[in-house]
C-alpha atoms as a PDB file:
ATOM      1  CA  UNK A   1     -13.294   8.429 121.879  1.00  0.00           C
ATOM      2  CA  UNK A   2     -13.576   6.423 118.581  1.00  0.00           C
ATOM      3  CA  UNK A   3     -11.148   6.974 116.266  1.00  0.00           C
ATOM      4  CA  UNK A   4     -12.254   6.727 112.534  1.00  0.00           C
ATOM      5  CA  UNK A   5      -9.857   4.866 110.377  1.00  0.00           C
ATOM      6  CA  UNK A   6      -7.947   7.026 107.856  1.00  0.00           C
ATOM      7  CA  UNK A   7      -9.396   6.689 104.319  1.00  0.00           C
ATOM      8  CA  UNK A   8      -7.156   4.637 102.423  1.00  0.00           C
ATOM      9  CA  UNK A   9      -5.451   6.786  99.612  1.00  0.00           C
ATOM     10  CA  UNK A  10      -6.167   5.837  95.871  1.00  0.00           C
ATOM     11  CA  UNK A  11      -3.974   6.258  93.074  1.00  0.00           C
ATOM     12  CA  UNK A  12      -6.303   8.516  91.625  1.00  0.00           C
ATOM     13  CA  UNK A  13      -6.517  11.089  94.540  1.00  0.00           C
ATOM     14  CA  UNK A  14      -2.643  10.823  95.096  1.00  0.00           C
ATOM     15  CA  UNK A  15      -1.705  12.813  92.000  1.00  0.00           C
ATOM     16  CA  UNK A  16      -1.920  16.306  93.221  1.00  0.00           C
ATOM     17  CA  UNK A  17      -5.803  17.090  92.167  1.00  0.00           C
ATOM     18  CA  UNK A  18      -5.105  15.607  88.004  1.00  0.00           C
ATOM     19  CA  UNK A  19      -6.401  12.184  87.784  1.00  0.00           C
ATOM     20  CA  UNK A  20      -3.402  12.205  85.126  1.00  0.00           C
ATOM     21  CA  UNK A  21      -1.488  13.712  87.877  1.00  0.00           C
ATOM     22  CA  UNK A  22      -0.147  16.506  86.002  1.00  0.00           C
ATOM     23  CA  UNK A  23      -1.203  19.877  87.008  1.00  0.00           C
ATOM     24  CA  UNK A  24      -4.915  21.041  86.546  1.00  0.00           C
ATOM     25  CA  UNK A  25      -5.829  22.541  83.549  1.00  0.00           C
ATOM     26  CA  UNK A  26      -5.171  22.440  79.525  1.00  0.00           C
ATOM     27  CA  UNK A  27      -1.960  21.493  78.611  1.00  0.00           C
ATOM     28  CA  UNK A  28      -0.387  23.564  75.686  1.00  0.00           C
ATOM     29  CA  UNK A  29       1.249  22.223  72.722  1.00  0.00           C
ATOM     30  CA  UNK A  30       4.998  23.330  72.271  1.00  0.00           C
ATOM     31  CA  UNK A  31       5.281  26.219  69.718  1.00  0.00           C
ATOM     32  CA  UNK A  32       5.753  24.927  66.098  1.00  0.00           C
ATOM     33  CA  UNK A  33       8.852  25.063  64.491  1.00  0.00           C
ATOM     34  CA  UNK A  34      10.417  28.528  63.426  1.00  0.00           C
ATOM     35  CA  UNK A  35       7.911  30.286  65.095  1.00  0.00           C
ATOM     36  CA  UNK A  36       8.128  32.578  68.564  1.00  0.00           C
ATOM     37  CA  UNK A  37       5.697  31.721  71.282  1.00  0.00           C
ATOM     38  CA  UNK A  38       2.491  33.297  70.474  1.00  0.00           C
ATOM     39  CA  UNK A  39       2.909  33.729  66.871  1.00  0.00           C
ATOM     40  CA  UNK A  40       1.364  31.683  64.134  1.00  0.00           C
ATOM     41  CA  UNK A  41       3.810  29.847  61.658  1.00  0.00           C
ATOM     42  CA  UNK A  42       4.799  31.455  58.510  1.00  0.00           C
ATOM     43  CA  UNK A  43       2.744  29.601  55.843  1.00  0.00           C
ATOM     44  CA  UNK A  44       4.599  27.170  53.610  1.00  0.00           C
ATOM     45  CA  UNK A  45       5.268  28.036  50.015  1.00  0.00           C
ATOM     46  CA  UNK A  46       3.639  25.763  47.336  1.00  0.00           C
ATOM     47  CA  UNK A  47       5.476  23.881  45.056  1.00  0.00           C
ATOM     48  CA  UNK A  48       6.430  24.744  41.683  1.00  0.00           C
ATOM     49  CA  UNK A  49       3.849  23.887  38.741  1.00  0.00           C
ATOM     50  CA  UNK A  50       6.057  22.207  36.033  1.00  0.00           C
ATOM     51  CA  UNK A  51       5.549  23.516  33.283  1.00  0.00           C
ATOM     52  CA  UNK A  52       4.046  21.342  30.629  1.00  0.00           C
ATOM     53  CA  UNK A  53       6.891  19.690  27.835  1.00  0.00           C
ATOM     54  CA  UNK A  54       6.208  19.750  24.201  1.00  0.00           C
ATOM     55  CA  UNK A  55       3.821  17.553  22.647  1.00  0.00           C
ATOM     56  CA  UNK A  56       5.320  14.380  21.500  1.00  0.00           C
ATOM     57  CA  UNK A  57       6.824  13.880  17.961  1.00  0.00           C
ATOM     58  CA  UNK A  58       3.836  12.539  15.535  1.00  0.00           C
ATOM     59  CA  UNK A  59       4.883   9.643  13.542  1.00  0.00           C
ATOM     60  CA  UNK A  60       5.249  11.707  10.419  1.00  0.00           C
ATOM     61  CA  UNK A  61       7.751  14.306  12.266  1.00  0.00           C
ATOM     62  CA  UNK A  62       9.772  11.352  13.431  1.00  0.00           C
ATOM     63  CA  UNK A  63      10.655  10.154   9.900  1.00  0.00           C
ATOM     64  CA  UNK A  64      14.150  10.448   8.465  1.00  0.00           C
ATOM     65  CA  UNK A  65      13.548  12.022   5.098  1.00  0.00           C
ATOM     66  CA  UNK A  66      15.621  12.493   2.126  1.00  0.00           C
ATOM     67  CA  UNK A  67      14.660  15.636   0.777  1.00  0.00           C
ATOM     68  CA  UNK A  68      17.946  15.565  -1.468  1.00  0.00           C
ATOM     69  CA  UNK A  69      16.356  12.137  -2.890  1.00  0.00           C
ATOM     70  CA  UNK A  70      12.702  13.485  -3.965  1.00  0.00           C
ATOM     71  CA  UNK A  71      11.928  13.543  -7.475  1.00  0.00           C
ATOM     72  CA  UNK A  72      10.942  17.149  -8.459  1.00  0.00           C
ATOM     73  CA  UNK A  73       7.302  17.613  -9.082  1.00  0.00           C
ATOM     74  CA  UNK A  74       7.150  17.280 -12.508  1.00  0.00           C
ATOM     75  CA  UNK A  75       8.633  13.813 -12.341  1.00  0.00           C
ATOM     76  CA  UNK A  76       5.864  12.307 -10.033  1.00  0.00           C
ATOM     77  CA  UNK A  77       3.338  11.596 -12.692  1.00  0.00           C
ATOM     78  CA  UNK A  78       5.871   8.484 -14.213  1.00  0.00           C
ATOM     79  CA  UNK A  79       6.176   7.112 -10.672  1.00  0.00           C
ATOM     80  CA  UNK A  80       4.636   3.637 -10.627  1.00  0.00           C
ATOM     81  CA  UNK A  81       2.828   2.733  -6.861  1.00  0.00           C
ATOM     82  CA  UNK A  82       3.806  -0.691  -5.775  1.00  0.00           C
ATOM     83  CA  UNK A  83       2.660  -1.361  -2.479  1.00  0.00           C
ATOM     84  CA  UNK A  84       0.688   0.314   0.194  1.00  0.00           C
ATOM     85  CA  UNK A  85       1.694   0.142   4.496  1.00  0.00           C
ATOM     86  CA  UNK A  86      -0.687  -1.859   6.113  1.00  0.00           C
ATOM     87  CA  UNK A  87      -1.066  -2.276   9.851  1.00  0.00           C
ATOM     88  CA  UNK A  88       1.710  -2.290  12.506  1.00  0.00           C
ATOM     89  CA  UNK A  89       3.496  -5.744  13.174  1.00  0.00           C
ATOM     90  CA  UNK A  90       5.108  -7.068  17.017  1.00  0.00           C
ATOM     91  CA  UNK A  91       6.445  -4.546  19.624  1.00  0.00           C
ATOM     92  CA  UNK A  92       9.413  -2.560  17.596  1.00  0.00           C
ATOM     93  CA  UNK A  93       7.336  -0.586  15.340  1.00  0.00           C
ATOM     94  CA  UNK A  94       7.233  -2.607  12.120  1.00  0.00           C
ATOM     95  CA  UNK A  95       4.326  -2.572   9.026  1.00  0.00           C
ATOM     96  CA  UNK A  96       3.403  -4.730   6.824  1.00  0.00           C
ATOM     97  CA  UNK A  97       3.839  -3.978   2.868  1.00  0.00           C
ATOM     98  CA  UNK A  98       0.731  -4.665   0.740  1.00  0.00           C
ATOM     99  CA  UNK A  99       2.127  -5.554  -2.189  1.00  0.00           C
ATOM    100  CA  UNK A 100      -0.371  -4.460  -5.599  1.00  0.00           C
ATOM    101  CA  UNK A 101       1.076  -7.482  -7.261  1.00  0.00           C
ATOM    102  CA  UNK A 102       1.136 -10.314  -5.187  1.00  0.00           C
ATOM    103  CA  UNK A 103       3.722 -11.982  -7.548  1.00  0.00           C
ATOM    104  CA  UNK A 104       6.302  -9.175  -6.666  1.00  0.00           C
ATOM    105  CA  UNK A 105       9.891 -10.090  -6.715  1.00  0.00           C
ATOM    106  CA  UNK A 106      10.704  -6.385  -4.373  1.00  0.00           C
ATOM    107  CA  UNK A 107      13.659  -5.607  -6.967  1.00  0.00           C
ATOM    108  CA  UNK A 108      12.619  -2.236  -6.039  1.00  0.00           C
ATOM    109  CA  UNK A 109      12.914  -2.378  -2.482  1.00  0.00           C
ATOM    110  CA  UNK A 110      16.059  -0.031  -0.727  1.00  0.00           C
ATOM    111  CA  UNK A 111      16.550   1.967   2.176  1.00  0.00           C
ATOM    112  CA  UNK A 112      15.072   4.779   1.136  1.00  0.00           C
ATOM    113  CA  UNK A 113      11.401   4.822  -0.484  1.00  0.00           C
ATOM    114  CA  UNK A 114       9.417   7.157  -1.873  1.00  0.00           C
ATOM    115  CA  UNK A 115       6.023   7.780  -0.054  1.00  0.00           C
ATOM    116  CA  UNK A 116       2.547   9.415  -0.140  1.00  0.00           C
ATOM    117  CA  UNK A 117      -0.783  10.309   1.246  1.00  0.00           C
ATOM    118  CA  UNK A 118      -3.099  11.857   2.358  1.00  0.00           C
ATOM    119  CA  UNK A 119      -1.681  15.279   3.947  1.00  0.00           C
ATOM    120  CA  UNK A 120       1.387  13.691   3.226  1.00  0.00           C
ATOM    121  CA  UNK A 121       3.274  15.101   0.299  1.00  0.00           C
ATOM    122  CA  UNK A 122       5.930  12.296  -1.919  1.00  0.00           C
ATOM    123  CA  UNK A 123       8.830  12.595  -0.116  1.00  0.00           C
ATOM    124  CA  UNK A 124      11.612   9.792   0.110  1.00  0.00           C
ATOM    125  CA  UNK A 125      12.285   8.644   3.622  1.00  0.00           C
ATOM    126  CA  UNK A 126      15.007   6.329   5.300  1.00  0.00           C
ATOM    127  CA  UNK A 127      14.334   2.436   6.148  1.00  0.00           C
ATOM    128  CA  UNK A 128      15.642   1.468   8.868  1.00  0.00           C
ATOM    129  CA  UNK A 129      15.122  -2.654   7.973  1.00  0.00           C
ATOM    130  CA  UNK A 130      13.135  -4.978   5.802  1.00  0.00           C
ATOM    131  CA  UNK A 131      12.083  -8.511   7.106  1.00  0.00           C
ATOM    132  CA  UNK A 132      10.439 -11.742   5.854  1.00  0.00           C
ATOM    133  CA  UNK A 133       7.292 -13.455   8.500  1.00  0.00           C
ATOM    134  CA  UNK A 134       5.597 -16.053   6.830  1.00  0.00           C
ATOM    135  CA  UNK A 135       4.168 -14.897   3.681  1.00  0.00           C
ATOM    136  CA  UNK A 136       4.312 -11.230   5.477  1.00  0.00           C
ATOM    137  CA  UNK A 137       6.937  -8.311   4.064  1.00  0.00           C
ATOM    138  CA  UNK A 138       7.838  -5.979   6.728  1.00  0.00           C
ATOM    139  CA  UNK A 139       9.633  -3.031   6.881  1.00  0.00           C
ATOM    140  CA  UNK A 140      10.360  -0.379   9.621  1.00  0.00           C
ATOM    141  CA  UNK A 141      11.056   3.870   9.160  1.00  0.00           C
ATOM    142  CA  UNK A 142      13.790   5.228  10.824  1.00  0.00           C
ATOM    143  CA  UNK A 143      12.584   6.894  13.898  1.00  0.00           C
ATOM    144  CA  UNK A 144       9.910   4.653  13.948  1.00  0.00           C
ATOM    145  CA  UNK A 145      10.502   2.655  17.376  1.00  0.00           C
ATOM    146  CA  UNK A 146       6.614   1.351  18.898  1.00  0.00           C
ATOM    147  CA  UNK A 147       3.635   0.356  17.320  1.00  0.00           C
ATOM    148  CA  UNK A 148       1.532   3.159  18.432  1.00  0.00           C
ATOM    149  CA  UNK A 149       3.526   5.249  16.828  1.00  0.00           C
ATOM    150  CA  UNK A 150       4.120   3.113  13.106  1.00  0.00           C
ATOM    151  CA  UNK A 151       0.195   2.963  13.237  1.00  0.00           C
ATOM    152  CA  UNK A 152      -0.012   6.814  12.176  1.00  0.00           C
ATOM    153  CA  UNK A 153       1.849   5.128   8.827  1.00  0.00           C
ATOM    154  CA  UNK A 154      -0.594   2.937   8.002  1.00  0.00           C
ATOM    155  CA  UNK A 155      -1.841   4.038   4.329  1.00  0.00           C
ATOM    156  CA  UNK A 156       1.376   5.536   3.152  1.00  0.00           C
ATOM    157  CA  UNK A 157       1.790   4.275  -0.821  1.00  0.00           C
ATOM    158  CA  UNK A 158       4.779   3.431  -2.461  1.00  0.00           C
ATOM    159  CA  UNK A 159       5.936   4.736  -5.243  1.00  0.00           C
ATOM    160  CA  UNK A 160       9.356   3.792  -7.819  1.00  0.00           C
ATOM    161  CA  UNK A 161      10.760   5.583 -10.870  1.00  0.00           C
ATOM    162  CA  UNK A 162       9.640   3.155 -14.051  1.00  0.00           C
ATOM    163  CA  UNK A 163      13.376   2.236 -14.348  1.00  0.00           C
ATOM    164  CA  UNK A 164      13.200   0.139 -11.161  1.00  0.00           C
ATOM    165  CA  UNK A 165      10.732  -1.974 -11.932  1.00  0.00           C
ATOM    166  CA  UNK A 166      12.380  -5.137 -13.733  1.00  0.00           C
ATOM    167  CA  UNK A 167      11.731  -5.938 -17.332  1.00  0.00           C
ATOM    168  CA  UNK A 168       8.992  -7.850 -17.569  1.00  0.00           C
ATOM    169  CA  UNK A 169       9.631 -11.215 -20.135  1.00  0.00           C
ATOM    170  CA  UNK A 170       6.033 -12.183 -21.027  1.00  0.00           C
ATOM    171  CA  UNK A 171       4.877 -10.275 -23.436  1.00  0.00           C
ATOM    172  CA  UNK A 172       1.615 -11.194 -22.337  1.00  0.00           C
ATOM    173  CA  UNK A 173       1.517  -9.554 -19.344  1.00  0.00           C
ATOM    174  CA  UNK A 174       1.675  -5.949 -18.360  1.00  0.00           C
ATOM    175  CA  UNK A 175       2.623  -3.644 -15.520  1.00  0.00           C
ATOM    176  CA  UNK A 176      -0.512  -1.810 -14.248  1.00  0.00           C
ATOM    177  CA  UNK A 177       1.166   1.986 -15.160  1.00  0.00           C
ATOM    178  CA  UNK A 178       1.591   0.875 -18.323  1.00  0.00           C
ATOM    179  CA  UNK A 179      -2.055  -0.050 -19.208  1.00  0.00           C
ATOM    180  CA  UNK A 180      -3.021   3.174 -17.726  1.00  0.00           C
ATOM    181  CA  UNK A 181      -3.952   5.546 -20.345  1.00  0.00           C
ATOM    182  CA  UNK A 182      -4.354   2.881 -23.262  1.00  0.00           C
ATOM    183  CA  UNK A 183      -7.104   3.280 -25.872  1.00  0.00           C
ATOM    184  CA  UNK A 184      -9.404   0.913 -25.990  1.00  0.00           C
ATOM    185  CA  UNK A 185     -11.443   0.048 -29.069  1.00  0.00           C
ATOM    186  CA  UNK A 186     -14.408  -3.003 -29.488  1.00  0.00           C
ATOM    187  CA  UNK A 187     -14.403  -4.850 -32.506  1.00  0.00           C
ATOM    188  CA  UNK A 188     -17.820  -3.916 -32.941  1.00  0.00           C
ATOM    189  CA  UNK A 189     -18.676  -1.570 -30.799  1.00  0.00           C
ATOM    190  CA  UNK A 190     -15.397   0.879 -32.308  1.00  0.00           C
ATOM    191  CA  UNK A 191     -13.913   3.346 -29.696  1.00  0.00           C
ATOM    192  CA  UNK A 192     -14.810   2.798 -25.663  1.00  0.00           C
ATOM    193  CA  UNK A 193     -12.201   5.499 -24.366  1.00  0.00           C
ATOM    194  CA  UNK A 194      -9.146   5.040 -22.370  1.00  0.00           C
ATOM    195  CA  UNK A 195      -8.112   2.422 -19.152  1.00  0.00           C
ATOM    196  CA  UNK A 196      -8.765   4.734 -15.626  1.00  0.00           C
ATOM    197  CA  UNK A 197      -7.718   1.700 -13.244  1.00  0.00           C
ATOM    198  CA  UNK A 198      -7.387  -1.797 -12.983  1.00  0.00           C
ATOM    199  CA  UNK A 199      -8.170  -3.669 -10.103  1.00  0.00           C
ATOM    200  CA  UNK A 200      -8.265  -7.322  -9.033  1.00  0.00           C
ATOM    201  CA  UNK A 201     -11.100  -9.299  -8.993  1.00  0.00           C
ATOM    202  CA  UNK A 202     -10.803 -13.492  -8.582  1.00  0.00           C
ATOM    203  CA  UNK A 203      -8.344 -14.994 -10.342  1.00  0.00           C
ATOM    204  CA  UNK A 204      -7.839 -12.105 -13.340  1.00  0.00           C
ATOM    205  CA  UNK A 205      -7.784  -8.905 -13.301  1.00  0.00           C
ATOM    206  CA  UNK A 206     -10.398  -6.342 -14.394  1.00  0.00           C
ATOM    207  CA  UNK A 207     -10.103  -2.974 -16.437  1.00  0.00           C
ATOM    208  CA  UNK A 208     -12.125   0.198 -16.081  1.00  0.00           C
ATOM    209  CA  UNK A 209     -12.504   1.586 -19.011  1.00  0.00           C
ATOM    210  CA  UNK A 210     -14.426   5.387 -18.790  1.00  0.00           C
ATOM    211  CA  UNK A 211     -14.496   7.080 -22.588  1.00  0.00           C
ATOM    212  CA  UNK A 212     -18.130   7.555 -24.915  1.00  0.00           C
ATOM    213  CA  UNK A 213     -20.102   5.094 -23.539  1.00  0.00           C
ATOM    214  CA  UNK A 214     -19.499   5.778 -19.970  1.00  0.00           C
ATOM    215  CA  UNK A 215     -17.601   3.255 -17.893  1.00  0.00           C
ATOM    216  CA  UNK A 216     -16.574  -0.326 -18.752  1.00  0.00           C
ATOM    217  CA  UNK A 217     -15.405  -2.818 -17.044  1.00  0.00           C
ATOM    218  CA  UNK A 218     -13.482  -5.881 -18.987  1.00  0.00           C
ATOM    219  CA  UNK A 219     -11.895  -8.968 -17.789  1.00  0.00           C
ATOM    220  CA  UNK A 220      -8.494  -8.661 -18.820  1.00  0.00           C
ATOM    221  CA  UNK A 221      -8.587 -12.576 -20.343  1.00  0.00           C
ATOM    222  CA  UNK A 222      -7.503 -13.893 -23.527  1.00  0.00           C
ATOM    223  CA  UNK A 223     -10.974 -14.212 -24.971  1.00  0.00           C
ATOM    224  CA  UNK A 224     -11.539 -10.726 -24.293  1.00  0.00           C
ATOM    225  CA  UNK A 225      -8.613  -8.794 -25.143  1.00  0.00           C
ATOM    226  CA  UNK A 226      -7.272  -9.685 -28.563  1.00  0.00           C
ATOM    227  CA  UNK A 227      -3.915  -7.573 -28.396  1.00  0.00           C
ATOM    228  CA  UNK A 228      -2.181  -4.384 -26.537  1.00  0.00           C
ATOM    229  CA  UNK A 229       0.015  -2.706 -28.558  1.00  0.00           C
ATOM    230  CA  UNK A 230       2.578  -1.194 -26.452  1.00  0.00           C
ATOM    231  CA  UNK A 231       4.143   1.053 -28.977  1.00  0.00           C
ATOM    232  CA  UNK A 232       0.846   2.462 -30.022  1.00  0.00           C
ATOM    233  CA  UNK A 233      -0.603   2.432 -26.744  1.00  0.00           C
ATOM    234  CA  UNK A 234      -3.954   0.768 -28.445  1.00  0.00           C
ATOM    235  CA  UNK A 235      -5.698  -2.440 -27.076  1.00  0.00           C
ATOM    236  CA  UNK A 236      -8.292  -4.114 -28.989  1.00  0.00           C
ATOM    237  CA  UNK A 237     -10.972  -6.279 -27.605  1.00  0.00           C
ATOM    238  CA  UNK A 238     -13.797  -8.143 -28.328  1.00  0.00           C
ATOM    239  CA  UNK A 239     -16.595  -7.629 -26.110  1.00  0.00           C
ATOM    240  CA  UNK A 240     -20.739  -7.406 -25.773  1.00  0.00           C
ATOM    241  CA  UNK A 241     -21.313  -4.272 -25.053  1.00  0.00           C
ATOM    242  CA  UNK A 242     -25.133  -2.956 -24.623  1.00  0.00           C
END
């Protein structure tokens, strides 16, 4: 009789019916964590919402003012504006300082300023430090520490009592409040109403005149203006006027 030889045995067949050779069928995951056999796991709770902070400080809320300092309202009218804050300057929150006359000697300049604009009633606030760059004047507000912030600042004016102004020698030349509210008369042409504004134009500057005949604009040069009377607050000119 012929004996068959035995079929060899492969790895695969020698693990008990599982080609993994673990026992037939699914094989369950332990139970999670903090949960019994059979029960689901008690949901996690959600984090916290933080609550939102308050909105950051505006530039204007930052500033140190000197309420104690502020002229009363009645006084604001004799104020004399000097300078205007232009845009920011470097990384530490620093403006520049228009100056309205270029020629400015800053006698008036301190650590604390009165200010103004738009939405922004005079108030005197703290300076924190004044600095030279080039033919640039800088200064920087207390509180004020970046230049995003400073640039909510920009287009603040200026203002000084009269009496800190110093005395000017010429007597050819004139401070701008001064000249504001002088008569004006024409040699020919008689009465032309009062000086509104002066502004720069070139070299000189110009006057607007508004009274009778509307608004006039002279060049405040010598062949123009004849004489200002400071006492009398009266300037005479000569001047075509049509």
């Amino acid at each position: 009789m012929t004996r068959r030889p035995k079929r060899p045995t492969s790895k695969r067949s020698a693990g008990k019916g599982s080609p993994s050779g673990k026992p037939p069928g699914r094989s369950l995951a332990p139970p999670l964590s903090g949960a019994a056999p059979g029960e689901l796991p008690k949901p996690k709770p959600r984090p916290k919402r933080k609550r939102p902070g308050p909105p950051p400080l505006s530039a204007f809320d930052r500033l140190a003012l000197r309420h104690d300092l502020t002229p009363p309202r009645d006084a604001w009218d004799r104020l004399v504006p000097v300078a205007k804050l232009g845009k920011t300057w470097g990384v530490h929150g620093d403006l520049t300082v228009r100056l309205y006359n270029m020629d400015s000697e800053l006698a008036w300049a301190a650590d604390v300023l009165l200010m103004r604009g738009d939405g922004f009633p005079l108030v005197a606030v703290e300076i924190e430090r004044w600095q030279s760059k080039g033919n640039q004047v800088l200064l920087r507000p207390v509180g004020i520490d970046a230049p995003q912030i400073a640039r909510g600042l920009t287009g603040l004016e200026i203002l000084v009592p009269p009496e800190d102004l110093p005395p000017i020698e010429d007597p050819d030349e004139f401070y701008v409040h001064e000249l504001i509210g002088m008569k004006v008369v024409d040699t020919a042409a008689g009465d032309l109403g009062k000086i509104k504004d002066v502004f720069t134009a070139g070299s000189s500057d110009v006057w607007v005149i508004r009274g009778p005949r509307g608004e006039v604009m002279i060049p405040a040069l010598k062949q123009f203006v004849l004489s200002v009377d400071r006492a009398q607050r009266l300037v005479t000119v000569t001047y075509e006027i049509e």
